[in-house]
PDB file of N, CA and C in Angstrom:
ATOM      1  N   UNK A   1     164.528  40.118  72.724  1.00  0.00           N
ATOM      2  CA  UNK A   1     163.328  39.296  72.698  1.00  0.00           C
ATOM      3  C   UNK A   1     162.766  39.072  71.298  1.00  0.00           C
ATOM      4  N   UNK A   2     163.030  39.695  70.308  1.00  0.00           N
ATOM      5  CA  UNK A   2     162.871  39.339  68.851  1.00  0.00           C
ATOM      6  C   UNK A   2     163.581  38.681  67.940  1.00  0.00           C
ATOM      7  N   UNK A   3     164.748  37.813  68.862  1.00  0.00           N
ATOM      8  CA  UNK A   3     165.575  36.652  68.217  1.00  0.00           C
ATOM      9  C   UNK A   3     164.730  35.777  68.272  1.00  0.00           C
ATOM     10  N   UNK A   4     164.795  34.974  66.984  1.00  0.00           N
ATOM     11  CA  UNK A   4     164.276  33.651  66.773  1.00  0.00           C
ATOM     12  C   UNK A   4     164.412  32.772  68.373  1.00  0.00           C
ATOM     13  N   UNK A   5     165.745  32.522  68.380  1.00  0.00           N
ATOM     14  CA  UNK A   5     165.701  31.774  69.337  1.00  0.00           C
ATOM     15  C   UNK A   5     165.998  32.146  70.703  1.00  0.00           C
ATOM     16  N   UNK A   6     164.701  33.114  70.666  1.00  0.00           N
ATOM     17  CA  UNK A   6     164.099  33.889  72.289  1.00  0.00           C
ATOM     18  C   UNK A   6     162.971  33.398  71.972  1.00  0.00           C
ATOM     19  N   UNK A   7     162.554  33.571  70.898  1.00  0.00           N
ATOM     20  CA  UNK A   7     160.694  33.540  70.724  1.00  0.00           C
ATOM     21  C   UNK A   7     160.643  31.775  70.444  1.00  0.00           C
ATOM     22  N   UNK A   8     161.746  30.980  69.981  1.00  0.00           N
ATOM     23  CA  UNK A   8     161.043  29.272  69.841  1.00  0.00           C
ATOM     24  C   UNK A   8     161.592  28.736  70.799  1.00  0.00           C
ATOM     25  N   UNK A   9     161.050  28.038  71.525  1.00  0.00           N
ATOM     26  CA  UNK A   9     161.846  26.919  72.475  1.00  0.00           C
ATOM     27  C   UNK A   9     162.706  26.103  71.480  1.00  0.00           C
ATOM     28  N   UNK A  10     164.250  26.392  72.139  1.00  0.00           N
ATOM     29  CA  UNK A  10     165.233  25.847  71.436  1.00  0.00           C
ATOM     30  C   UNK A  10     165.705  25.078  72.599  1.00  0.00           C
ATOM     31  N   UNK A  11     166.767  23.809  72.181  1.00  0.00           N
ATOM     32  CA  UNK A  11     167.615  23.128  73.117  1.00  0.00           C
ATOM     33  C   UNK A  11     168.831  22.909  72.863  1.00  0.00           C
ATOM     34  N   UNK A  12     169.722  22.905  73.874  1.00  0.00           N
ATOM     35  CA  UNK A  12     171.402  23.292  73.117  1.00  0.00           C
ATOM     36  C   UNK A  12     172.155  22.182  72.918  1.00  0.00           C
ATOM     37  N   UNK A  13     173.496  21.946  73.694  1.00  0.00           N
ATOM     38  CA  UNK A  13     173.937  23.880  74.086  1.00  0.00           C
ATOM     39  C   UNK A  13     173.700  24.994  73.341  1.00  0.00           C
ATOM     40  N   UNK A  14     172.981  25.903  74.161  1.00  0.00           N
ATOM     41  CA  UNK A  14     172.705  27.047  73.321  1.00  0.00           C
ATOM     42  C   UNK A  14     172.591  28.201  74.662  1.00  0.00           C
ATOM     43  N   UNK A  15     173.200  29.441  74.544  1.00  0.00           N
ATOM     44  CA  UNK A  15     173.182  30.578  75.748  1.00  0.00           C
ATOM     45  C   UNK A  15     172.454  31.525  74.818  1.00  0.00           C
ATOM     46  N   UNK A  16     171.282  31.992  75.583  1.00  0.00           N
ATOM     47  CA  UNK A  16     170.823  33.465  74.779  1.00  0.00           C
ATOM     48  C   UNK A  16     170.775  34.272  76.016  1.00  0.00           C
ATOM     49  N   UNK A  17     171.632  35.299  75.281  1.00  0.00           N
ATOM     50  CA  UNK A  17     172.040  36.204  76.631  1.00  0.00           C
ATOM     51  C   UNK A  17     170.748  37.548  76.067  1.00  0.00           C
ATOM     52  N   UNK A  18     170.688  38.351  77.156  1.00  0.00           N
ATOM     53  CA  UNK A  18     169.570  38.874  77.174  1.00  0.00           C
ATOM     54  C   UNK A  18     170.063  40.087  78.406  1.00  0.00           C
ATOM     55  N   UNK A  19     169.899  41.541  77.922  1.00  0.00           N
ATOM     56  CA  UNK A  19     170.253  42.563  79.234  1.00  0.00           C
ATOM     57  C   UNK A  19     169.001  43.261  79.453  1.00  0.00           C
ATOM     58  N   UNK A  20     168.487  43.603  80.644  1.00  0.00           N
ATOM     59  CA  UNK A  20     167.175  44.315  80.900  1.00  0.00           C
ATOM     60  C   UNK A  20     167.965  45.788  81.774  1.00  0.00           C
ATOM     61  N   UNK A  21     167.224  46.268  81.366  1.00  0.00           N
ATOM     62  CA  UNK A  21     167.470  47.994  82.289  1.00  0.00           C
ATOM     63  C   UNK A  21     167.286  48.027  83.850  1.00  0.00           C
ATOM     64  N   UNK A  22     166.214  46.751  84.461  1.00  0.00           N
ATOM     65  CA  UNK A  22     166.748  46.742  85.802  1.00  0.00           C
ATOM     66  C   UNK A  22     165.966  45.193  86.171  1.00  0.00           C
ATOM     67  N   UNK A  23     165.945  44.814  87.573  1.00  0.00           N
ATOM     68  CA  UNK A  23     165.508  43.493  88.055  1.00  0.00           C
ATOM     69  C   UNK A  23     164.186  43.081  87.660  1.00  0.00           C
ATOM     70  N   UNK A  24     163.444  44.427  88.070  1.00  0.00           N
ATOM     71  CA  UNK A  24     161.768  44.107  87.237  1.00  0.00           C
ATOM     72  C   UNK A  24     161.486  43.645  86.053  1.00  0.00           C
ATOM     73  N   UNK A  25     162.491  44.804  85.098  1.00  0.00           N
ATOM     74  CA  UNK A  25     162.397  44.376  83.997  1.00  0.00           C
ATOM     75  C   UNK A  25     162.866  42.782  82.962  1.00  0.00           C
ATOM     76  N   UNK A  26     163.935  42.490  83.832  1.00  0.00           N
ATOM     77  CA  UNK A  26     163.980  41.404  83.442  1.00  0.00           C
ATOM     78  C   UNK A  26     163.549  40.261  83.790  1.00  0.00           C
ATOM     79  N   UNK A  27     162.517  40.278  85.526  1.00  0.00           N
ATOM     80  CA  UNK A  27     161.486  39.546  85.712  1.00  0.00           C
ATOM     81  C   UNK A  27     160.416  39.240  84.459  1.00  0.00           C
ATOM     82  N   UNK A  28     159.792  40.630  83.856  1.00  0.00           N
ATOM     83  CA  UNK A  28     158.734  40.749  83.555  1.00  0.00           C
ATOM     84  C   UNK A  28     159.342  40.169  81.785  1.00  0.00           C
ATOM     85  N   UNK A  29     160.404  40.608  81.841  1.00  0.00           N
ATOM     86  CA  UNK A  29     160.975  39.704  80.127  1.00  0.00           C
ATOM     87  C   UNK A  29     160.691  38.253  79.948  1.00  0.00           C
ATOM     88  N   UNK A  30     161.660  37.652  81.560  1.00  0.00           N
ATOM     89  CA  UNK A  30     161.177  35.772  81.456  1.00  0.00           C
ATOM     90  C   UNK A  30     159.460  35.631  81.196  1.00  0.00           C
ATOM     91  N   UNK A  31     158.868  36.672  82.396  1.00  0.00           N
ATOM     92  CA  UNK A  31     157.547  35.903  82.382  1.00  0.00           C
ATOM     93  C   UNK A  31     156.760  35.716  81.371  1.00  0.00           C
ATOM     94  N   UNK A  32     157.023  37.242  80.196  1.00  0.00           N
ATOM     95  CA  UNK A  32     156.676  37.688  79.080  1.00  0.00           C
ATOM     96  C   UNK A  32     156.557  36.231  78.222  1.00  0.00           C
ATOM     97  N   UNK A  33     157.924  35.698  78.098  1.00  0.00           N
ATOM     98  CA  UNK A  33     158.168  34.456  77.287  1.00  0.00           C
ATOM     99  C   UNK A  33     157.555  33.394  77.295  1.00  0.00           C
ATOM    100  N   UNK A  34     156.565  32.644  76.410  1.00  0.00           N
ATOM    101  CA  UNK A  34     155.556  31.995  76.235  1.00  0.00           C
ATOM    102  C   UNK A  34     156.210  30.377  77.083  1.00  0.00           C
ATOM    103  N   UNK A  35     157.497  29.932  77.083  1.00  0.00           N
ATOM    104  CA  UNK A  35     158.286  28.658  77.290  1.00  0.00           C
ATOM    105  C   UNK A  35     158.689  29.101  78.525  1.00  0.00           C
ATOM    106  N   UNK A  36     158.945  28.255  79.646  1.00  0.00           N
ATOM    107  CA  UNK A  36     159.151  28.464  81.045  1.00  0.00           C
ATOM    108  C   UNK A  36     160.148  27.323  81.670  1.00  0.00           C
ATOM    109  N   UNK A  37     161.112  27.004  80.755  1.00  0.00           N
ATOM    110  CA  UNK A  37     161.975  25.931  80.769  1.00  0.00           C
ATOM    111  C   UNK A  37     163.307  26.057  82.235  1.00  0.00           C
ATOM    112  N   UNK A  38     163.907  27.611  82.100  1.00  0.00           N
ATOM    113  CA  UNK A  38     164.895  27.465  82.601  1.00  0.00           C
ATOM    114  C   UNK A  38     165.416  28.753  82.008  1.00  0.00           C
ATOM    115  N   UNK A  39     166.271  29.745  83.319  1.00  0.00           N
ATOM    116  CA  UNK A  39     166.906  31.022  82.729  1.00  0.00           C
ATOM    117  C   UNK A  39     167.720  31.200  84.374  1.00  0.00           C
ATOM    118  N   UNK A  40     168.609  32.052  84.275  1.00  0.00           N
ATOM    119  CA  UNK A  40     169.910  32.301  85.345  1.00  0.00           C
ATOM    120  C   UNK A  40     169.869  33.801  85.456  1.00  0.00           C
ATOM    121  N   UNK A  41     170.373  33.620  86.784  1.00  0.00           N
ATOM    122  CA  UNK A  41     170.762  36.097  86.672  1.00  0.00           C
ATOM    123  C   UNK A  41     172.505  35.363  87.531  1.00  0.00           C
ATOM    124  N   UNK A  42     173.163  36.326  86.923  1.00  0.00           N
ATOM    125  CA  UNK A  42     174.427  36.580  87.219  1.00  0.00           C
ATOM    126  C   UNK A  42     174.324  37.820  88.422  1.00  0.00           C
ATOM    127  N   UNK A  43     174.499  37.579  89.618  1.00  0.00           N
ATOM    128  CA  UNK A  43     174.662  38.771  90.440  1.00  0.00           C
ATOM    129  C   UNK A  43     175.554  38.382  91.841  1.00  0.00           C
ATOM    130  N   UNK A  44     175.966  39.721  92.385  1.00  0.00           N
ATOM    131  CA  UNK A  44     176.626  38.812  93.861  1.00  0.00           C
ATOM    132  C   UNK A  44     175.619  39.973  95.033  1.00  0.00           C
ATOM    133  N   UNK A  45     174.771  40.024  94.469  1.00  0.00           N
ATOM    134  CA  UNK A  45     173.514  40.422  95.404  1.00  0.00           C
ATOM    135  C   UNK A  45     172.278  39.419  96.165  1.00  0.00           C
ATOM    136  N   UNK A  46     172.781  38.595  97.084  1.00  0.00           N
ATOM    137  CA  UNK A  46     171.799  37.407  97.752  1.00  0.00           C
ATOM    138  C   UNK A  46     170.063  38.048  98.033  1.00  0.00           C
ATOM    139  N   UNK A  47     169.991  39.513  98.133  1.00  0.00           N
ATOM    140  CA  UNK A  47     168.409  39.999  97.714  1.00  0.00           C
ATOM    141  C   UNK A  47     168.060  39.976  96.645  1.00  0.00           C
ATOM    142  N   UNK A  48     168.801  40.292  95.587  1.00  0.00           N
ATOM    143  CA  UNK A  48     168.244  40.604  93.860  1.00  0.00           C
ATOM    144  C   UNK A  48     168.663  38.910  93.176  1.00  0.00           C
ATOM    145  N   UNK A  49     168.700  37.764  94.480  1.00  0.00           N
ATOM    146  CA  UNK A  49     169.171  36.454  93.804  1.00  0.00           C
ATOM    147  C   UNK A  49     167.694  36.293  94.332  1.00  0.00           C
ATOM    148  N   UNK A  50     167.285  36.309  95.613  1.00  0.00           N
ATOM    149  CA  UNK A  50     166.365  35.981  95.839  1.00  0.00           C
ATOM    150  C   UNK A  50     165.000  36.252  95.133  1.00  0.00           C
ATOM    151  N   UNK A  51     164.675  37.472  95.315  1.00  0.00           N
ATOM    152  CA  UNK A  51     164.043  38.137  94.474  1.00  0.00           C
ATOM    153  C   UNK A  51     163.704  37.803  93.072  1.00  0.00           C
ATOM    154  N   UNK A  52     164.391  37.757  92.146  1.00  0.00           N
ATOM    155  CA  UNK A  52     164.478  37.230  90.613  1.00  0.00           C
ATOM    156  C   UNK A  52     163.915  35.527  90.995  1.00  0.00           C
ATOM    157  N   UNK A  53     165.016  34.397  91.467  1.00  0.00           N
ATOM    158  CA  UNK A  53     164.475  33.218  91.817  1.00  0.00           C
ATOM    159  C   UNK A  53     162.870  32.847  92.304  1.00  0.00           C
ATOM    160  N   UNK A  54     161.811  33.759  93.108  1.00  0.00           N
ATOM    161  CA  UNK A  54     160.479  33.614  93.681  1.00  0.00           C
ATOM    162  C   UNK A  54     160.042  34.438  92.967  1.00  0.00           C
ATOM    163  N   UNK A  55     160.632  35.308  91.611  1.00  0.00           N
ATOM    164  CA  UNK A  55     159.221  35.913  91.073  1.00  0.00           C
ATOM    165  C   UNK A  55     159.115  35.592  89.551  1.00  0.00           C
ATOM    166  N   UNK A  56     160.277  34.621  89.136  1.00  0.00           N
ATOM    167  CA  UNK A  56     159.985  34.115  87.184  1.00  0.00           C
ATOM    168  C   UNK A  56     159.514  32.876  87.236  1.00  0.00           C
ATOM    169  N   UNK A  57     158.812  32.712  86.323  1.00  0.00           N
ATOM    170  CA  UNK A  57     157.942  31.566  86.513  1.00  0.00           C
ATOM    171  C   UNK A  57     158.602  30.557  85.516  1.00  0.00           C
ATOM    172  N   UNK A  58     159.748  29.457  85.906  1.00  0.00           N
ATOM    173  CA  UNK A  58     160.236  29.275  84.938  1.00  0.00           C
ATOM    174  C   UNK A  58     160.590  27.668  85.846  1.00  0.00           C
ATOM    175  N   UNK A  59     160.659  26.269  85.488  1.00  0.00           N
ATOM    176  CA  UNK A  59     160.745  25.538  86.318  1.00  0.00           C
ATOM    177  C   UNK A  59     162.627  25.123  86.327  1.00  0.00           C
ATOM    178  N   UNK A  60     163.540  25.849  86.096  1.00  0.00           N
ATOM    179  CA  UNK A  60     164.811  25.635  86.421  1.00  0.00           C
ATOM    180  C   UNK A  60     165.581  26.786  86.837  1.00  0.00           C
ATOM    181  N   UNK A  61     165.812  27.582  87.789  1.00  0.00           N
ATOM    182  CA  UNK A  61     166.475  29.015  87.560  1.00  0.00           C
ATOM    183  C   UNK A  61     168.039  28.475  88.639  1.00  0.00           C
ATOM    184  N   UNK A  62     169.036  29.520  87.476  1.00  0.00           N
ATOM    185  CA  UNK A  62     170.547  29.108  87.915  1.00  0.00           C
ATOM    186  C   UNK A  62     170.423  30.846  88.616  1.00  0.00           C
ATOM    187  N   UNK A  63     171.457  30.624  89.750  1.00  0.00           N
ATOM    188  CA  UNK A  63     172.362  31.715  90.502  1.00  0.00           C
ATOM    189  C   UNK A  63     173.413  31.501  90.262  1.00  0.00           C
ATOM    190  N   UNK A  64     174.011  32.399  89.240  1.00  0.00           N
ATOM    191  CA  UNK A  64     175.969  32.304  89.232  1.00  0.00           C
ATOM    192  C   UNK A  64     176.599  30.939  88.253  1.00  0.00           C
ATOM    193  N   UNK A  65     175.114  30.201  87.241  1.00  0.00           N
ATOM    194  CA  UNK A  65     175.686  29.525  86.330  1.00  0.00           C
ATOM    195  C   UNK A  65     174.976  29.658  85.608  1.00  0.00           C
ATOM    196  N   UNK A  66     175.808  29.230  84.327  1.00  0.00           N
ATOM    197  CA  UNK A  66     175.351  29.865  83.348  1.00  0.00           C
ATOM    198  C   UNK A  66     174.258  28.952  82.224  1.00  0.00           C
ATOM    199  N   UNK A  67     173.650  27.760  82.687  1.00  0.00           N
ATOM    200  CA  UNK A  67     172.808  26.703  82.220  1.00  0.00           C
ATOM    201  C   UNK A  67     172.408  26.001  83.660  1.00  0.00           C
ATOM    202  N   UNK A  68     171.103  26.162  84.087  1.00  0.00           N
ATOM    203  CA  UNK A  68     170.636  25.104  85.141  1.00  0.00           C
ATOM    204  C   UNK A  68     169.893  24.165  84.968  1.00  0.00           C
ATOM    205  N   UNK A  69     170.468  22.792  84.884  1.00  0.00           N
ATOM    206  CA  UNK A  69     169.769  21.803  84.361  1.00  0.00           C
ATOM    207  C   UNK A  69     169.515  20.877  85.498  1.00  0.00           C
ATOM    208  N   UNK A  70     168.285  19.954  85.496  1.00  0.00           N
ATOM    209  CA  UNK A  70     168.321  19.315  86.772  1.00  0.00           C
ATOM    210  C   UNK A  70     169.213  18.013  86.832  1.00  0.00           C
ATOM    211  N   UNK A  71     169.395  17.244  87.876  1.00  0.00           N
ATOM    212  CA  UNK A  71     170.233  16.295  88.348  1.00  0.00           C
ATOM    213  C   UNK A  71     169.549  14.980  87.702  1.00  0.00           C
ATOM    214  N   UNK A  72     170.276  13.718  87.065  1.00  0.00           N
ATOM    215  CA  UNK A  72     169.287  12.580  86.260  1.00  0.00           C
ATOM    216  C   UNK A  72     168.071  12.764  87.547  1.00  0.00           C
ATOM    217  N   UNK A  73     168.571  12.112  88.831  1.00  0.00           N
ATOM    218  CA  UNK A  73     167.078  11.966  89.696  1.00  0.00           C
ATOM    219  C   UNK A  73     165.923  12.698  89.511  1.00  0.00           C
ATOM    220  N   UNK A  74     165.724  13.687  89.101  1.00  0.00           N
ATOM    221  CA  UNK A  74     164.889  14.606  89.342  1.00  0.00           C
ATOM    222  C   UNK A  74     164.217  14.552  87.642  1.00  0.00           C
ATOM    223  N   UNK A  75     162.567  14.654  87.714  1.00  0.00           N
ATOM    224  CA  UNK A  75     162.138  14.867  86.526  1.00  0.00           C
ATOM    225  C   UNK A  75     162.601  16.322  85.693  1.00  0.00           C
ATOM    226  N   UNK A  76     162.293  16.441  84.432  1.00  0.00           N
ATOM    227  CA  UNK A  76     161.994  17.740  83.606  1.00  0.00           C
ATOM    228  C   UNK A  76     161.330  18.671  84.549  1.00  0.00           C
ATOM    229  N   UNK A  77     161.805  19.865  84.968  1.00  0.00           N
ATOM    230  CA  UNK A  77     161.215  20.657  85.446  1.00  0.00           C
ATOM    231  C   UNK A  77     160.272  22.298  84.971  1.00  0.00           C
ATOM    232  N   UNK A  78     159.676  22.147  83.599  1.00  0.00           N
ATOM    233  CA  UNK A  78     159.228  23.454  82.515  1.00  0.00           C
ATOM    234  C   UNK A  78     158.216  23.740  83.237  1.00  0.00           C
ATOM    235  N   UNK A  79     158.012  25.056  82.692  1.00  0.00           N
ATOM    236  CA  UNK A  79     156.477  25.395  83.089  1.00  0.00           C
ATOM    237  C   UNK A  79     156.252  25.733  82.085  1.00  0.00           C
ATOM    238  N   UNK A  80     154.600  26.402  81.952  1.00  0.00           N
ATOM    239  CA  UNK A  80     153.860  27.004  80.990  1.00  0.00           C
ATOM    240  C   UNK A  80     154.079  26.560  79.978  1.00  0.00           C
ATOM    241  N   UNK A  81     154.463  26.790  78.404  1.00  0.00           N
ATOM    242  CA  UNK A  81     154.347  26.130  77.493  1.00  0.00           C
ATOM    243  C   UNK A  81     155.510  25.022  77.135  1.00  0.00           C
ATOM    244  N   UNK A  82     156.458  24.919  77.936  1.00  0.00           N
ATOM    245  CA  UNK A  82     157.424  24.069  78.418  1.00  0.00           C
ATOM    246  C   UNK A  82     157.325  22.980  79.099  1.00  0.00           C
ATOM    247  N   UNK A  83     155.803  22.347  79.365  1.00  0.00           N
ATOM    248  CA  UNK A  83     155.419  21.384  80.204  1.00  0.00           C
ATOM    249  C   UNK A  83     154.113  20.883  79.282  1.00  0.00           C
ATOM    250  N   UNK A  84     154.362  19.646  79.287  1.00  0.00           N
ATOM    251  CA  UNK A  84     153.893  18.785  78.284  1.00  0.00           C
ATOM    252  C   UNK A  84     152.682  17.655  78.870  1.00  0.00           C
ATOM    253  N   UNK A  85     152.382  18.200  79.580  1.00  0.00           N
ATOM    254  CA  UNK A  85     150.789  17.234  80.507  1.00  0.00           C
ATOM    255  C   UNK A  85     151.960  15.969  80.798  1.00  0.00           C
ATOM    256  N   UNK A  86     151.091  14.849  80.620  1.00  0.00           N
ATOM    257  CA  UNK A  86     151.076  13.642  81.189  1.00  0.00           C
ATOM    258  C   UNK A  86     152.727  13.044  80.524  1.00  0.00           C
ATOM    259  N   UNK A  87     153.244  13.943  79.185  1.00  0.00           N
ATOM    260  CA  UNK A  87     154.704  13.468  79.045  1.00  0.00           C
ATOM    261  C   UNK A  87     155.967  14.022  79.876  1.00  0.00           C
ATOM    262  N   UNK A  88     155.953  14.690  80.755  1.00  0.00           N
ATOM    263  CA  UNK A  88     156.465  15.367  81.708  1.00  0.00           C
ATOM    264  C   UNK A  88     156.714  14.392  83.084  1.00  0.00           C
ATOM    265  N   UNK A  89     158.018  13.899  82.436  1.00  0.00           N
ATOM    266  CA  UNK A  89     158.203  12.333  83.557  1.00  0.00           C
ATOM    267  C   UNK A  89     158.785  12.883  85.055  1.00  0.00           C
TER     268      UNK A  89
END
């Protein structure tokens, strides 16, 4: 969490991988993070998918890939400092 590009909203391709000591903790890492763009958990646990997905507050989350970006149809989906008022099409 003290890489540059953990702490600035960056745009890629770019992967910042990130390991937490358990599910909480790496809940409480995304939420920690001021930008709420989009982040993934790698697991083949459908509770600890669920779980992670309904508790980071982040408006894109991947299960089992490794960038979740939305489909053209669908607007920008950020939250918190990742969401830009009225430019947020």
């Amino acid at each position: 969490p003290e890489m540059t590009c953990y702490k600035e909203e960056i745009f890629g391709p770019v992967l910042v991988v990130l390991e937490a000591e358990s599910l909480d903790d790496a809940i409480a890492l995304i939420n920690r993070n001021p930008y709420g763009n989009g982040t993934a958990i790698f697991t083949n646990n459908g509770a600890t998918a669920r779980k992670y997905t309904n508790e980071v507050d982040v408006g894109q989350v991947g299960v089992n890939v490794p960038i979740p970006v939305p489909l053209p149809m669908f607007s920008f989906t950020g939250s918190r400092g990742s969401f830009r008022g009225d430019t947020n099409f």
